[in-house]
Protein backbone atom coordinates (compact mmCIF):
# COMPACT_ATOMS: atom_id res chain seq x y z
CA UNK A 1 79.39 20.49 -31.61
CA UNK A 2 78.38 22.44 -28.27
CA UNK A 3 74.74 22.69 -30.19
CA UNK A 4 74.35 18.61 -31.24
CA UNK A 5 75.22 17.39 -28.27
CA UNK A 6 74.65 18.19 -24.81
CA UNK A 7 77.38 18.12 -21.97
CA UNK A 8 74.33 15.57 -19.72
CA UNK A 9 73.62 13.95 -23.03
CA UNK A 10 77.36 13.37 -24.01
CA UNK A 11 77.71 11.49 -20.75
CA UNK A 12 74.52 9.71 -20.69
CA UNK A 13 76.03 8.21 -23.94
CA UNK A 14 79.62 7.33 -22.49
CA UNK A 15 78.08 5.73 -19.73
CA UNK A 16 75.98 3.29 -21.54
CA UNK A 17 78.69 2.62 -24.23
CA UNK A 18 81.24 1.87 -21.11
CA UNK A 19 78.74 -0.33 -19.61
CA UNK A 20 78.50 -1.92 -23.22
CA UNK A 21 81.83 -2.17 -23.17
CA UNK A 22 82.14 -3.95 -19.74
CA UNK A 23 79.62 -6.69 -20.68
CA UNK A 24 81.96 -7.13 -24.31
CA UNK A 25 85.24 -7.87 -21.96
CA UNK A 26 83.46 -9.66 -19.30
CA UNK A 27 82.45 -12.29 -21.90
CA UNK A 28 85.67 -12.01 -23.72
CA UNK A 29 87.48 -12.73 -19.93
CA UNK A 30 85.25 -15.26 -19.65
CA UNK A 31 86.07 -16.76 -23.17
CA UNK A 32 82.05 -16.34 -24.60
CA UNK A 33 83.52 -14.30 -27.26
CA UNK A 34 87.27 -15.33 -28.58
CA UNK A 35 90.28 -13.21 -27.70
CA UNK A 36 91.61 -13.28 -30.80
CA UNK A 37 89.21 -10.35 -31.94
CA UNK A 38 90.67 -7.67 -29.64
CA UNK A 39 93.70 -6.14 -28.99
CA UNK A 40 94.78 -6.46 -32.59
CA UNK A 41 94.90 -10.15 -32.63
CA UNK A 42 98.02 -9.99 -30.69
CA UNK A 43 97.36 -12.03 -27.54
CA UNK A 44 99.42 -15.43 -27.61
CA UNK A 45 97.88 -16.80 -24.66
CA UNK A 46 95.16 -16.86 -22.43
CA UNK A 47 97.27 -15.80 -19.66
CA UNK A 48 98.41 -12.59 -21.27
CA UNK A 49 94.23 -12.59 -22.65
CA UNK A 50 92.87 -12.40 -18.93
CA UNK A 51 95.63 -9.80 -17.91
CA UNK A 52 94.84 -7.40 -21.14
CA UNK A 53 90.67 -7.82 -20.27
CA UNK A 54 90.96 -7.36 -16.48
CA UNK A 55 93.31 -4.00 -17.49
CA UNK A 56 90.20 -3.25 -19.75
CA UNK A 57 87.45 -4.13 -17.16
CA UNK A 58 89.13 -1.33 -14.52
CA UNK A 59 89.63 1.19 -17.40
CA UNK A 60 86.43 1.36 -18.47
CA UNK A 61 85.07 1.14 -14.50
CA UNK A 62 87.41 3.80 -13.70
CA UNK A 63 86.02 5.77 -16.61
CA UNK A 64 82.59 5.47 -15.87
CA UNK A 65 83.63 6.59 -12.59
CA UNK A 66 84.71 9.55 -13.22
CA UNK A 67 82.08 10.25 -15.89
CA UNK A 68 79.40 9.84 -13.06
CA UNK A 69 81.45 11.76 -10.45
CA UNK A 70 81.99 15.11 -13.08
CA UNK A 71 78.09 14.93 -14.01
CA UNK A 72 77.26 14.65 -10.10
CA UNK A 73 75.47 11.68 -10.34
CA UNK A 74 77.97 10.29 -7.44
CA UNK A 75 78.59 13.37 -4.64
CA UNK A 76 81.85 13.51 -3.68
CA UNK A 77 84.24 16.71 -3.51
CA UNK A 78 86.21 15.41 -5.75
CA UNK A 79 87.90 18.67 -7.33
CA UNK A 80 86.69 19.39 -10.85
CA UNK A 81 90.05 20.29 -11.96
CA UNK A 82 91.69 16.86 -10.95
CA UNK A 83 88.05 14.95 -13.22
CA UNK A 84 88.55 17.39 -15.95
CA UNK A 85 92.61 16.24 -16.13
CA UNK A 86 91.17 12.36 -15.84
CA UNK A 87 88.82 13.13 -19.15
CA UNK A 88 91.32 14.69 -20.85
CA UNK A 89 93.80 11.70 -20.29
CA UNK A 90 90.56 9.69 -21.29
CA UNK A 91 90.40 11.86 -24.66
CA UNK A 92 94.20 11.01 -25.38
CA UNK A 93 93.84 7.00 -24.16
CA UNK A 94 90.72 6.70 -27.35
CA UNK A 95 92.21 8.83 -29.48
CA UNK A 96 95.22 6.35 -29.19
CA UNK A 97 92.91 3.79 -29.17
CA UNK A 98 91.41 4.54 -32.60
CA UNK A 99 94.52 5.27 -34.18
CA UNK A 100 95.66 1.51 -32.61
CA UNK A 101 92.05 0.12 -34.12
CA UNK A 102 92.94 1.67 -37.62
CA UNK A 103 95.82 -1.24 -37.63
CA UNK A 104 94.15 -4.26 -36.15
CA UNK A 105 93.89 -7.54 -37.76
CA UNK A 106 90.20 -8.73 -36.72
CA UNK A 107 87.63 -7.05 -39.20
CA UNK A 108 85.60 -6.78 -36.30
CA UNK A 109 88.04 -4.51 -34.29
CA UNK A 110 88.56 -2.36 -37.60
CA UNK A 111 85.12 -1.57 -38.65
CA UNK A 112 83.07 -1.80 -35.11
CA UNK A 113 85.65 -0.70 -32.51
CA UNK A 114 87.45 2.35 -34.57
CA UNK A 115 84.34 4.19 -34.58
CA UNK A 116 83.11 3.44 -31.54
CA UNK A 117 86.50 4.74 -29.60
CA UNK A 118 86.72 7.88 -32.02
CA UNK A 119 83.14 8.78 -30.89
CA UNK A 120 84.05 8.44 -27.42
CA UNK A 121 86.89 10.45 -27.92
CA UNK A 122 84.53 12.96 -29.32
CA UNK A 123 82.05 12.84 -26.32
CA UNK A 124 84.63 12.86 -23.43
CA UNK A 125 86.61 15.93 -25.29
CA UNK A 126 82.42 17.36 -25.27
CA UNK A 127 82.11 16.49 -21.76
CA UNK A 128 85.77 17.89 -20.60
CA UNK A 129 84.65 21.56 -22.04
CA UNK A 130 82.10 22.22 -19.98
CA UNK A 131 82.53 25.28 -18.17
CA UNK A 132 81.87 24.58 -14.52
């Protein structure tokens, strides 16, 4: 793995699939795309919808956050310990996430998101074992 795949490149490719990502739940929030292809096709409501995608909005914000702060793209002295613990939670959340995916109702969830949240498990778990 450590010779496909860069630690730089690893996070140049979280970063855009995040920002992917954000675009996908902003239109879903904003009801472009229909709710009933995420979170398994369990949302009753558009209340509970806008809740779920704002949760998912900050996740993937946060993440990219502290993608950009471990490759020092942001400065900060944020300690390298206390990012590394964040990725690794980040490595457990898609894990979970693909596992979740695996069970999902929309075909669209099944066949486009499982991969796409095992690969970032992949690349965060890459970026996380970086000596530095």
């Amino acid at each position: 793995m450590k010779n496909l795949i860069s630690p730089k490149q690893a996070t140049i490719i979280m970063i855009i699939l995040l920002s992917g990502m954000l675009v996908f739940h902003t239109l879903v929030l904003t009801g472009t795309i229909p709710y009933a292809i995420v979170w398994a096709g369990k949302i009753n409501s558009v209340a509970d919808m806008r809740k779920l995608e704002r949760i998912s909005i900050f996740v993937n914000v946060f993440a990219m956050l502290i993608l950009l702060l471990k490759a020092g793209y942001i400065q900060n002295k944020t300690s390298v310990k206390l990012l590394n613990a964040i990725i690794w939670l980040l490595v457990v959340i898609f894990t979970f996430n693909t596992i979740g995916n695996l069970f999902a109702q929309s075909p669209f969830e099944l066949y486009f998101f499982t991969p796409l949240t095992f690969i970032s498990a992949i690349l965060c778990l890459r970026i996380v074992t970086v000596k530095n």
